[in-house]
Protein backbone atom coordinates (compact mmCIF):
# COMPACT_ATOMS: atom_id res chain seq x y z
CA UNK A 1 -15.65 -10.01 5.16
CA UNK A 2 -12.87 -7.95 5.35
CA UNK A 3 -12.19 -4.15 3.50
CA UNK A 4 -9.48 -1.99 2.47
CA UNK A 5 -9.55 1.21 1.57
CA UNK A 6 -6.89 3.17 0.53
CA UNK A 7 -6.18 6.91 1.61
CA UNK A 8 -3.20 9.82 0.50
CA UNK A 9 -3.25 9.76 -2.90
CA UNK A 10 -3.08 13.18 -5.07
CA UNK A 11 -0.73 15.39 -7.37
CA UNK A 12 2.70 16.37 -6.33
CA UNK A 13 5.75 18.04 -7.85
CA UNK A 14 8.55 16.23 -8.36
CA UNK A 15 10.69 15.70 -5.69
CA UNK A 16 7.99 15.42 -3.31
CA UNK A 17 6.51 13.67 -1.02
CA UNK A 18 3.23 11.80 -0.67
CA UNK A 19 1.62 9.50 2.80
CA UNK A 20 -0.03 6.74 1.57
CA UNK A 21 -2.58 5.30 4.25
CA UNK A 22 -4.97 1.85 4.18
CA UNK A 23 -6.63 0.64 6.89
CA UNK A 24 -8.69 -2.74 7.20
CA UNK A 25 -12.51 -3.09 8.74
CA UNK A 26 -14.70 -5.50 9.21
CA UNK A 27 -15.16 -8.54 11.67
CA UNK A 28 -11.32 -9.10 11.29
CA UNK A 29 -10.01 -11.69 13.18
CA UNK A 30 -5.80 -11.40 12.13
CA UNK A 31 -3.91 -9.25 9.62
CA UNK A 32 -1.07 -11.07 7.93
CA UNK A 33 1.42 -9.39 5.88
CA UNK A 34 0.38 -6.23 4.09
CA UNK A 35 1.28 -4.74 0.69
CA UNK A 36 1.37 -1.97 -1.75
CA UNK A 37 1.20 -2.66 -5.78
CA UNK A 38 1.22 -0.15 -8.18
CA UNK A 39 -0.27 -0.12 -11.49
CA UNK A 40 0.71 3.01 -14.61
CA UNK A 41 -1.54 2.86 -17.49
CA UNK A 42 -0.70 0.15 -20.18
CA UNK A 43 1.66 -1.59 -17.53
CA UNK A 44 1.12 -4.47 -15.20
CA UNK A 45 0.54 -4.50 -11.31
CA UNK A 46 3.70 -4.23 -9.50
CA UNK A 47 4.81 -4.75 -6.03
CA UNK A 48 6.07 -1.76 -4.27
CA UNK A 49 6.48 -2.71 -0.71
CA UNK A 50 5.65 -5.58 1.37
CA UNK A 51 5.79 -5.78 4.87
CA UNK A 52 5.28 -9.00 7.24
CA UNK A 53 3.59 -9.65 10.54
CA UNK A 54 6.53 -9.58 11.89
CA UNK A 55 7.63 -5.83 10.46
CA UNK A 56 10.13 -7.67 7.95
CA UNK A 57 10.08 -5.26 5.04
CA UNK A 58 10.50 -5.61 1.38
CA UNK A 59 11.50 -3.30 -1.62
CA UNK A 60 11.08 -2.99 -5.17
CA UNK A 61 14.25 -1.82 -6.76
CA UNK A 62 12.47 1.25 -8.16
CA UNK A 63 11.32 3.06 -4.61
CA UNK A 64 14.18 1.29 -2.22
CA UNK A 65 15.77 4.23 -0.46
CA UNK A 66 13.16 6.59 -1.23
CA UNK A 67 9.95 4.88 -0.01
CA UNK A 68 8.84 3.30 3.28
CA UNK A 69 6.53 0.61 4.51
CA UNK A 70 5.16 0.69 8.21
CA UNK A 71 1.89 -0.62 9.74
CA UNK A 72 -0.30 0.34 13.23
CA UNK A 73 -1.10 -3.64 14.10
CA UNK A 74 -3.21 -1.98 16.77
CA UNK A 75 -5.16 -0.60 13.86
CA UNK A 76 -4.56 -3.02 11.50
CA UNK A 77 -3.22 -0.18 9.12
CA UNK A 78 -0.51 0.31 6.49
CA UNK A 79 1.31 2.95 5.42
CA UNK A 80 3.71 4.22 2.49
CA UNK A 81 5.83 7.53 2.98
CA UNK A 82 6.82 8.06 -0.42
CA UNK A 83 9.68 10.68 -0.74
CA UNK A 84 11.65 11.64 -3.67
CA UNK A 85 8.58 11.36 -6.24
CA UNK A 86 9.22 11.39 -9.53
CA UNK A 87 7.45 10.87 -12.61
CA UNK A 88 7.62 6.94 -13.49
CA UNK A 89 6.13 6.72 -9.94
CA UNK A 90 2.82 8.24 -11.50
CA UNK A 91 0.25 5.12 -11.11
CA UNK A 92 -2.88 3.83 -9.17
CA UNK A 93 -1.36 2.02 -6.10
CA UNK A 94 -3.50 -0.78 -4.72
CA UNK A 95 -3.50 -1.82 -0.65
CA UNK A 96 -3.17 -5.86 -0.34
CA UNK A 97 -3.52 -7.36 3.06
CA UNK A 98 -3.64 -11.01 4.01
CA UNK A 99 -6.51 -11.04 6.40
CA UNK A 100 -9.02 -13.75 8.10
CA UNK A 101 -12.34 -12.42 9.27
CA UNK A 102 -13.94 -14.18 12.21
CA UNK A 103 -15.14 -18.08 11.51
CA UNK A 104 -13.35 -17.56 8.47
CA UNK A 105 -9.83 -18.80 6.82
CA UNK A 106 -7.02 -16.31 5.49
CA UNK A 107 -7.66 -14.89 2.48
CA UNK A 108 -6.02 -12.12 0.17
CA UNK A 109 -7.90 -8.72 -0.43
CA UNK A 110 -7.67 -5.58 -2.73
CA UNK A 111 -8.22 -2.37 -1.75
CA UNK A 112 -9.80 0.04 -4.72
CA UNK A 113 -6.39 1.93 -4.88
CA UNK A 114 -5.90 5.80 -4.94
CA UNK A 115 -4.59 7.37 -7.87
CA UNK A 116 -0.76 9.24 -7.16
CA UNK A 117 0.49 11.77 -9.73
CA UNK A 118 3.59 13.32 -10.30
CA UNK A 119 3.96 16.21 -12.34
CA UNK A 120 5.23 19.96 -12.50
């Protein structure tokens, strides 16, 4: 089994910036690409980032330019440096990771997501 948990979250002014962290345990075997979503009350999960096993990155037209994906393979972790905040960004934001554990195939996992405000 594999686990994701989320780290970063808080409240911040806008115009500010916020680290987003999520690191994977467990008997993991390989990490595949590895995502942030986002969800705001009384709106659907979004994609905010995406970024490949190969460090091919991906936007959503909402954060490009302001936020960026990276990842620690070597610690099969993923991070979001989120700069610029503003309000609309205000939403839980949920880790995703393709992941196989050991004897296991790949599957796709959820982290619990951490909760991001922005607000004066």
């Amino acid at each position: 089994q594999v686990h994701l948990v989320e780290s970063g979250g808080g409240l911040v002014q806008p115009g500010g910036s916020l680290r987003l962290s999520c690191a994977a345990s467990g008997r993991i075997a390989s990490v595949g690409a590895m995502a942030w979503y986002r969800q705001a009350p009384g709106s659907q999960r979004e994609l905010v980032a995406r970024i490949s096993i190969g460090n091919v990155t991906n936007y959503s037209d909402s954060v490009k330019g302001r936020f960026i994906i990276s990842r620690d393979a070597a610690k099969n972790t993923v991070f979001l440096q989120m700069n610029g905040l503003k309000p609309e960004d205000t939403a839980v934001y949920y880790c995703n990771a393709d992941a196989r554990a050991y004897f296991s195939i790949f599957r796709n996992y959820w982290g619990p997501g951490t909760q991001v405000t922005v607000s004066s």
